[in-house]
C-alpha atoms as a PDB file:
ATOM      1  CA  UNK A   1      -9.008   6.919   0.560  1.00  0.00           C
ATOM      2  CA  UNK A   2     -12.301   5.729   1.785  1.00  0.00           C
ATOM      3  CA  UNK A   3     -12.714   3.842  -2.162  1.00  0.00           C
ATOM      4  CA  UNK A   4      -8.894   2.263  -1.553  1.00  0.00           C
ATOM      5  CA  UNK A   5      -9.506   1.004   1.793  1.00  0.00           C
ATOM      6  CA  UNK A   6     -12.683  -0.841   1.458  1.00  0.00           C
ATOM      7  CA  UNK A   7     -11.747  -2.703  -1.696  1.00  0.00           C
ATOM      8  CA  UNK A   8      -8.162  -3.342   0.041  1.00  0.00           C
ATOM      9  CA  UNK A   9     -10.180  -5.162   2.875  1.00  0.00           C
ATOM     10  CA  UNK A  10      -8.744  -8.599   1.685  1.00  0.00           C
ATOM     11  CA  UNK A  11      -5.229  -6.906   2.954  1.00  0.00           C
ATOM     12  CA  UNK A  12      -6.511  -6.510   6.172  1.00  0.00           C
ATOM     13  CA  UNK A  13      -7.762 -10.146   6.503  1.00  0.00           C
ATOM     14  CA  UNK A  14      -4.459 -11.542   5.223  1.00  0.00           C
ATOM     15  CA  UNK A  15      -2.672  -9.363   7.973  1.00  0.00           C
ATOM     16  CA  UNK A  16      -4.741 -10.604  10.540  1.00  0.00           C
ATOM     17  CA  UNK A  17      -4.092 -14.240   9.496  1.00  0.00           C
ATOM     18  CA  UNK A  18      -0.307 -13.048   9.397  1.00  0.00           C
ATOM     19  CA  UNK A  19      -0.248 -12.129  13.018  1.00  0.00           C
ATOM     20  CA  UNK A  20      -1.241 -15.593  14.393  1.00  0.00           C
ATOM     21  CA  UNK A  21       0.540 -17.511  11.887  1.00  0.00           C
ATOM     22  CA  UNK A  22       3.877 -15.288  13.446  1.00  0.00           C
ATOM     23  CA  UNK A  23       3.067 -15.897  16.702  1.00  0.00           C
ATOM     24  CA  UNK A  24       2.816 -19.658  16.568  1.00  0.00           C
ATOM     25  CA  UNK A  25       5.885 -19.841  14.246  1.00  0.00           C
ATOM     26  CA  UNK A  26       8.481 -17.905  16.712  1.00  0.00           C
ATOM     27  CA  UNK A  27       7.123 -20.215  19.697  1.00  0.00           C
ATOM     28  CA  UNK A  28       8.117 -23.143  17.583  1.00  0.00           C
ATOM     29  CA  UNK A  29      11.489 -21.323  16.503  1.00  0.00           C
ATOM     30  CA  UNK A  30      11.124 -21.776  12.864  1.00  0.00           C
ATOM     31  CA  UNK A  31      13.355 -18.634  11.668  1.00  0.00           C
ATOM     32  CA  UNK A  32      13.101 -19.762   7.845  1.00  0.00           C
ATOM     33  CA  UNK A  33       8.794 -20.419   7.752  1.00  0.00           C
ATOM     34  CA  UNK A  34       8.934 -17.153   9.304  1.00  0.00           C
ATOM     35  CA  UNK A  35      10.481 -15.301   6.736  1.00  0.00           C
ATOM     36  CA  UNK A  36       8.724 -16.976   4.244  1.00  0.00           C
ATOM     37  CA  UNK A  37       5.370 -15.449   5.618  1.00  0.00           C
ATOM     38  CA  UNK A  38       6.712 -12.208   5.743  1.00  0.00           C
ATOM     39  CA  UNK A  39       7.500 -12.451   2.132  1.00  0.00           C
ATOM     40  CA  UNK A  40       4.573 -14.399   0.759  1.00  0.00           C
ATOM     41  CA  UNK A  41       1.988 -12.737   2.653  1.00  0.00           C
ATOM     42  CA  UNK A  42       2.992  -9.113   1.813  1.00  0.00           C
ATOM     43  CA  UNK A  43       3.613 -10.277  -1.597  1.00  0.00           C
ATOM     44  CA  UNK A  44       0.135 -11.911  -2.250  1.00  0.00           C
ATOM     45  CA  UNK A  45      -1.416  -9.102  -0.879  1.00  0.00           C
ATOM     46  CA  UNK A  46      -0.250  -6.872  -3.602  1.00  0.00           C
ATOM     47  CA  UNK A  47      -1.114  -9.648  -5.928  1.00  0.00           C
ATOM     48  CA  UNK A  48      -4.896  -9.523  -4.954  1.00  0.00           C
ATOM     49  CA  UNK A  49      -5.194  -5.715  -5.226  1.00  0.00           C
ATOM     50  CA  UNK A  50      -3.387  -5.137  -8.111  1.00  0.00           C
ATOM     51  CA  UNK A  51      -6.282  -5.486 -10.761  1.00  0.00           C
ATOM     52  CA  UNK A  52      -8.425  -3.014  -8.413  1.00  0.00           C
ATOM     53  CA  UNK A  53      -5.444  -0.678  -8.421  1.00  0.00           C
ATOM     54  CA  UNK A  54      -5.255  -0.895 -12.074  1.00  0.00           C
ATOM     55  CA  UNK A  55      -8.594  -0.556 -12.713  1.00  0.00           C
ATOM     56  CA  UNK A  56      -8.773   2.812 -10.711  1.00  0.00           C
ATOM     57  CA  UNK A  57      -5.208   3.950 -11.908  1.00  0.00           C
ATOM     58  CA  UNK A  58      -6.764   3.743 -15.869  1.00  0.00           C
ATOM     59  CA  UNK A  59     -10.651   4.371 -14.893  1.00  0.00           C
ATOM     60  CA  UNK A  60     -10.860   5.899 -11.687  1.00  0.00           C
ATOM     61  CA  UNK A  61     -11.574   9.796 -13.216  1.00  0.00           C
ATOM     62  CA  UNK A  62     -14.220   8.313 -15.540  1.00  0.00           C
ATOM     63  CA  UNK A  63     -15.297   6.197 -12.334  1.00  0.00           C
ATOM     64  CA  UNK A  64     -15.582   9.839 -10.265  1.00  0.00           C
ATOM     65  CA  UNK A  65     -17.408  11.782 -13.178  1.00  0.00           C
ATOM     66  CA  UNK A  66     -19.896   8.647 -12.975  1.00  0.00           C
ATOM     67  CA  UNK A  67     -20.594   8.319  -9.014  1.00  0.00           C
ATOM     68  CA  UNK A  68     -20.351  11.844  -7.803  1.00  0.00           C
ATOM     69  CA  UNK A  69     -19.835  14.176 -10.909  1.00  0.00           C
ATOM     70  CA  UNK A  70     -20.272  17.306  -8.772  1.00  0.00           C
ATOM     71  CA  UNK A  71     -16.680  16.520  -6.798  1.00  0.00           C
ATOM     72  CA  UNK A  72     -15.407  14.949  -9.676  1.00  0.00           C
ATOM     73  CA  UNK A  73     -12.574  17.713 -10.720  1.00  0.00           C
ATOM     74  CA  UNK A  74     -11.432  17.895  -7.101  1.00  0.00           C
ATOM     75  CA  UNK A  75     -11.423  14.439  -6.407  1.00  0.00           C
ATOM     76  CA  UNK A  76      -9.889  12.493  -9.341  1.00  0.00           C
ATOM     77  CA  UNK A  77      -7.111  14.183  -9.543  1.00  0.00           C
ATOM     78  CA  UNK A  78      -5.898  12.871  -5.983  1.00  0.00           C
ATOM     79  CA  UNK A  79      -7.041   9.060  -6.740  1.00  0.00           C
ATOM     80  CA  UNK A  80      -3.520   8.261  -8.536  1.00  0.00           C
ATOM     81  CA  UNK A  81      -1.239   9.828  -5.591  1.00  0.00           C
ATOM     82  CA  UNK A  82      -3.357   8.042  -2.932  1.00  0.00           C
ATOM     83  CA  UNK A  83      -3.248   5.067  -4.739  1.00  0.00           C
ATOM     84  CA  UNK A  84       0.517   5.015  -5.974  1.00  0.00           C
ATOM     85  CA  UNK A  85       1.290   5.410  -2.083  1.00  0.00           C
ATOM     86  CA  UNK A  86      -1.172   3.057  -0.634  1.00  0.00           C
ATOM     87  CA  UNK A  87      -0.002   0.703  -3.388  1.00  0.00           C
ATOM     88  CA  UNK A  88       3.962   1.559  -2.756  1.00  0.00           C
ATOM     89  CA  UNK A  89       3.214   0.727   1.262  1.00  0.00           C
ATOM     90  CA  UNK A  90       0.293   0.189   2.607  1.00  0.00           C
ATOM     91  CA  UNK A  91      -1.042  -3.102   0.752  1.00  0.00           C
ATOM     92  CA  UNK A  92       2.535  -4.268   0.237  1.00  0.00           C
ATOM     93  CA  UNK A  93       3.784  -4.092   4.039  1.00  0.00           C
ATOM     94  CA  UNK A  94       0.346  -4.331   5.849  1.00  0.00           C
ATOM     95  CA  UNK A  95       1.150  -7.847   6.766  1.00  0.00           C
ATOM     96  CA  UNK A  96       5.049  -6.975   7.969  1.00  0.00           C
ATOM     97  CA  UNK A  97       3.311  -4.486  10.588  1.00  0.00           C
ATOM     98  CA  UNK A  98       0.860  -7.629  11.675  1.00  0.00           C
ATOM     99  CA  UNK A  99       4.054  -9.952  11.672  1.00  0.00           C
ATOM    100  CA  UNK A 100       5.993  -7.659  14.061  1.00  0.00           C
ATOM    101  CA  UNK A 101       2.812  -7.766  16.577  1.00  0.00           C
ATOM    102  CA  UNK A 102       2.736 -11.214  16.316  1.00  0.00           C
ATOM    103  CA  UNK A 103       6.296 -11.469  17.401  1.00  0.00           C
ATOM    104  CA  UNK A 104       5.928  -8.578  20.224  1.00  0.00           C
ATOM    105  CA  UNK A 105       8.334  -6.394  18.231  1.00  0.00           C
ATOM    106  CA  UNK A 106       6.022  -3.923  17.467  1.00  0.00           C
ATOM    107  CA  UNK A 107       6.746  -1.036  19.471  1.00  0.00           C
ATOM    108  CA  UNK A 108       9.385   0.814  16.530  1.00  0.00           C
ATOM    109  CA  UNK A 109       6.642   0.254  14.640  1.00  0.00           C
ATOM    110  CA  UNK A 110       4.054   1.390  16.553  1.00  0.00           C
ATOM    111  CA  UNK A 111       6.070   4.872  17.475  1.00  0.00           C
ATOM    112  CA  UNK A 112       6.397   4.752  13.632  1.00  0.00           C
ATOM    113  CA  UNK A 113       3.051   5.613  12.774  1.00  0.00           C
ATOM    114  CA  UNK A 114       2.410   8.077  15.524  1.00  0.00           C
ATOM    115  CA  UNK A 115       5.869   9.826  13.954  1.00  0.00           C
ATOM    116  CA  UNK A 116       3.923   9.753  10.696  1.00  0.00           C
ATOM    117  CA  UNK A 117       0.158  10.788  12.036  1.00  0.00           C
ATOM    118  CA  UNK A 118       2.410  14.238  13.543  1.00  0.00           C
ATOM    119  CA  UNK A 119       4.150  15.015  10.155  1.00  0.00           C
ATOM    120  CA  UNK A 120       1.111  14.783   8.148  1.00  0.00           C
ATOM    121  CA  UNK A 121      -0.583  17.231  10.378  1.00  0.00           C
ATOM    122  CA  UNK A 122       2.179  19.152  10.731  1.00  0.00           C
ATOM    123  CA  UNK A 123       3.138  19.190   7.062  1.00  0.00           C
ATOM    124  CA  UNK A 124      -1.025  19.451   6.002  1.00  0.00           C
ATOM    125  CA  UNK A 125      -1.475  22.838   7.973  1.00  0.00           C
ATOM    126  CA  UNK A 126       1.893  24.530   6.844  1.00  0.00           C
ATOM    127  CA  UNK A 127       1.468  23.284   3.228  1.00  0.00           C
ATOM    128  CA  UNK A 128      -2.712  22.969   2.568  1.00  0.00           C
ATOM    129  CA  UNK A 129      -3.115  26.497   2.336  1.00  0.00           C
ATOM    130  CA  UNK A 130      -0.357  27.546   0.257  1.00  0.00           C
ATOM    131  CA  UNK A 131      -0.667  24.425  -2.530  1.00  0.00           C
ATOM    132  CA  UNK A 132      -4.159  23.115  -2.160  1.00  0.00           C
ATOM    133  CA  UNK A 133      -5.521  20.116  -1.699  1.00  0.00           C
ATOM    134  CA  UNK A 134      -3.244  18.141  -4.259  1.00  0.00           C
ATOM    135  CA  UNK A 135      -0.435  18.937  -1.317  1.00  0.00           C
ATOM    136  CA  UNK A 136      -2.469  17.131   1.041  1.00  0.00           C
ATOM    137  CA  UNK A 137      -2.864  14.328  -1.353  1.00  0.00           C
ATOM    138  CA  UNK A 138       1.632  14.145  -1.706  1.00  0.00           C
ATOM    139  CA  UNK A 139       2.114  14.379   1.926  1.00  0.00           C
ATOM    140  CA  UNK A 140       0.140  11.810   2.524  1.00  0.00           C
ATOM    141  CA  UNK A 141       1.422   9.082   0.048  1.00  0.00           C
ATOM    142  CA  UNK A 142       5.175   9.848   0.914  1.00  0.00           C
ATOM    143  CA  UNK A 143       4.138   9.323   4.574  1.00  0.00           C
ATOM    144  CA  UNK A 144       2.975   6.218   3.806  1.00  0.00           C
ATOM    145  CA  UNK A 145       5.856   4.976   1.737  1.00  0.00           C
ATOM    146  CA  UNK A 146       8.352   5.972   4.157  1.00  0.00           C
ATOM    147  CA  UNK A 147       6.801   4.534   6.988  1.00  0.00           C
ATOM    148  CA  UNK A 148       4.668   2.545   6.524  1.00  0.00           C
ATOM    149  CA  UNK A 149       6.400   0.815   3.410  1.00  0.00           C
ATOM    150  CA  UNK A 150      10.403   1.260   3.694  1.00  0.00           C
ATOM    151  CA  UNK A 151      10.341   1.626   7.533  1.00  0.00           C
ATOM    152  CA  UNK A 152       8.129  -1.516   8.451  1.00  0.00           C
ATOM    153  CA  UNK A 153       9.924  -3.377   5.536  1.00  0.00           C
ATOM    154  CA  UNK A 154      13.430  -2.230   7.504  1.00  0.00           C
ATOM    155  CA  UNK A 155      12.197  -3.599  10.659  1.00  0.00           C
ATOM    156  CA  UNK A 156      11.193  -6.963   9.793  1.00  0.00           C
ATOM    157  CA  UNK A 157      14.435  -7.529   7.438  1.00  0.00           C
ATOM    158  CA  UNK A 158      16.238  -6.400  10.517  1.00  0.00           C
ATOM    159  CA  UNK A 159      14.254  -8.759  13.003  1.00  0.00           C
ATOM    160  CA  UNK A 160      14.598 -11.650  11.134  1.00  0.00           C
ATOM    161  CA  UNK A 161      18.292 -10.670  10.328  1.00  0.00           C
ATOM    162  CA  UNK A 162      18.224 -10.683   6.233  1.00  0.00           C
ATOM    163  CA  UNK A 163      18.944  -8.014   4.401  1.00  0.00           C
ATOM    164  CA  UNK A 164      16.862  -5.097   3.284  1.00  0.00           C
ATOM    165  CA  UNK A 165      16.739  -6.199  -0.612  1.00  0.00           C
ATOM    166  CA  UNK A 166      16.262  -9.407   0.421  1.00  0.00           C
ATOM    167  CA  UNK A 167      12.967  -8.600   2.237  1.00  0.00           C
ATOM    168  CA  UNK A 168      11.858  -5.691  -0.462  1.00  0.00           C
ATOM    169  CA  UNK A 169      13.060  -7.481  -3.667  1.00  0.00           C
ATOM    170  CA  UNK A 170      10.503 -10.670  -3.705  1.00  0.00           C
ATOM    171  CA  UNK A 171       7.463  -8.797  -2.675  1.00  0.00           C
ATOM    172  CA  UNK A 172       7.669  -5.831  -4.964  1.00  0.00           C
ATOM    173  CA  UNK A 173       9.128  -7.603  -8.663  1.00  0.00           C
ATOM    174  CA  UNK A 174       6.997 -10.103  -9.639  1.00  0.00           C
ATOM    175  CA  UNK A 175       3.476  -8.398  -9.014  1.00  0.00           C
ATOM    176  CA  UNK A 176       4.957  -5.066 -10.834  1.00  0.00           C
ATOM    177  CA  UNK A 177       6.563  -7.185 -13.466  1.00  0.00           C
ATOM    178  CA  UNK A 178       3.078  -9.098 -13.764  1.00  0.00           C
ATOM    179  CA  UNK A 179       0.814  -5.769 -13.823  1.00  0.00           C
ATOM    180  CA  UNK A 180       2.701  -3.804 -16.045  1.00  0.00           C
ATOM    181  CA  UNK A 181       1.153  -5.492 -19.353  1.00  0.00           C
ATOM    182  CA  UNK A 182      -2.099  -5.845 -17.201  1.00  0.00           C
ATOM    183  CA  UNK A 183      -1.501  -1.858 -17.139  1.00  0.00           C
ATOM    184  CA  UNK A 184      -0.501  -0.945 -20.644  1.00  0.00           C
ATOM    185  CA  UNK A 185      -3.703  -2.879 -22.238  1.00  0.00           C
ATOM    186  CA  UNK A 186      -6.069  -1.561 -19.796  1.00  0.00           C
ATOM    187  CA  UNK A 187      -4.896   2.141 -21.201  1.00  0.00           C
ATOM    188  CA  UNK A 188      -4.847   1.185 -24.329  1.00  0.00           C
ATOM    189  CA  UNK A 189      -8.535  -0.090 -23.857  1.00  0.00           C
ATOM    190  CA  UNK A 190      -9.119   3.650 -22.598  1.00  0.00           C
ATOM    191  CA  UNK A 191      -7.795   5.354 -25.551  1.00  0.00           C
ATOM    192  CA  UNK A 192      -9.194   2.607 -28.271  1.00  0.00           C
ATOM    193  CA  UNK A 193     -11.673   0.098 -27.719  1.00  0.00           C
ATOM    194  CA  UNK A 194     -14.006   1.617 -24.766  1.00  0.00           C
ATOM    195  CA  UNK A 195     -16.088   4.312 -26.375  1.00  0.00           C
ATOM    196  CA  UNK A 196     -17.158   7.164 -23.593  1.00  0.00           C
ATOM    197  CA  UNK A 197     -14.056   5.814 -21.583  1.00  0.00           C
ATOM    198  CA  UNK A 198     -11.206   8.022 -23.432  1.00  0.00           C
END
C-alpha cells in the first residue's frame, strides 16, 4: 500500500487544489463549474496514475522479486487486489471527498470512513486467520470501493443533484477505455519482447 500511495501523491495534491477551488465556487453559486470539478478533477486523477498502475499491474511481481526478493511470494501476490481497489476508489474519488469538505458537506463522508476503518478490523480479525493474508488484501479493496469509491461518488451526485451515472460515467470511461490498449501491449511486452520480464 505504502508503493501505491507514494506514487499516487499527485492525487493528493489535486484533491487539495479541489477543496479550495469548491469552496470559492459554492460562495459564488456556480452549480455547473462545480460539477465540472468534481468530474474533471477525479477524472484526471485517474488519468495521471494510470501508467503507474499499469506498470505495477504487468511488472509489479518482477518489481517485488527485484527490491525485496525475500518477501517477494507473500507480497506480490496482494499488489493487484490493492491496486484494482485503490484504482476502483481511491485515486478516482479522492478529489469528491476534498470537494464535499470544501462545501462543508463532509460529515456522511466523514462517518463513512470511520464505518469502513470498523469493518476492516472487524472483518481482518474474523477472516485473517482462517484465509491468510490474501483475505486481508480483499477486505481491504472492497472497503475501499464501497466507500470510498461508490459511497463518496453517491454523495457528491446527490449534493450537486445529478444523477449517479452521471457523476460515475465521465470519470471512469475514458481513462479505462484509454488504458486498456496501454494494458494489453504492456503484457504482451512481458510475455515477448522483455527478456527476464516473462
Amino acid at each position: 500500500m505504502k508503493l501505491i500511495q507514494y506514487t499516487g501523491d499527485a492525487v493528493a495534491r489535486i484533491g487539495i487544489i479541489t477543496n479550495a477551488h469548491a469552496a470559492e465556487l459554492q460562495a459564488r453559486g456556480d452549480s455547473r463549474a462545480l460539477s465540472e470539478l468534481a468530474i474533471y478533477a477525479n477524472r484526471y486523477s485517474l488519468a495521471i496514475f494510470m501508467p503507474a498502475a499499469i506498470a505495477l499491474w504487468v511488472f509489479g511481481d518482477r518489481l517485488f522479486r527485484l527490491w525485496v526478493p525475500s518477501i517477494a511470494p507473500c507480497s506480490a501476490p496482494l499488489l493487484p487486489i490493492l491496486l484494482t481497489g485503490y484504482m476502483a476508489a481511491v485515486v478516482p474519488q479522492f478529489s469528491s471527498g476534498m470537494l464535499l469538505q470544501g462545501l462543508g458537506r463532509h460529515q456522511r463522508f466523514a462517518r463513512g470512513l470511520l464505518a469502513e476503518a470498523v469493518a476492516v478490523v472487524f472483518l481482518l480479525i474474523l477472516l485473517i486467520p482462517r484465509f491468510g493474508i490474501v483475505s486481508a488484501a480483499w477486505v481491504t479493496a472492497i472497503c475501499m470501493v464501497l466507500n470510498r469509491g461508490i459511497f463518496a461518488a453517491w454523495l457528491v451526485s446527490r449534493e450537486l443533484r445529478f444523477s449517479f451515472l452521471y457523476v460515475i460515467h465521465p470519470i471512469y470511461t475514458w481513462p479505462v477505455i484509454t488504458a486498456l490498449p496501454v494494458a494489453a501491449l504492456a503484457y504482451l511486452l512481458r510475455i515477448s519482447f522483455l527478456p527476464g520480464c516473462a
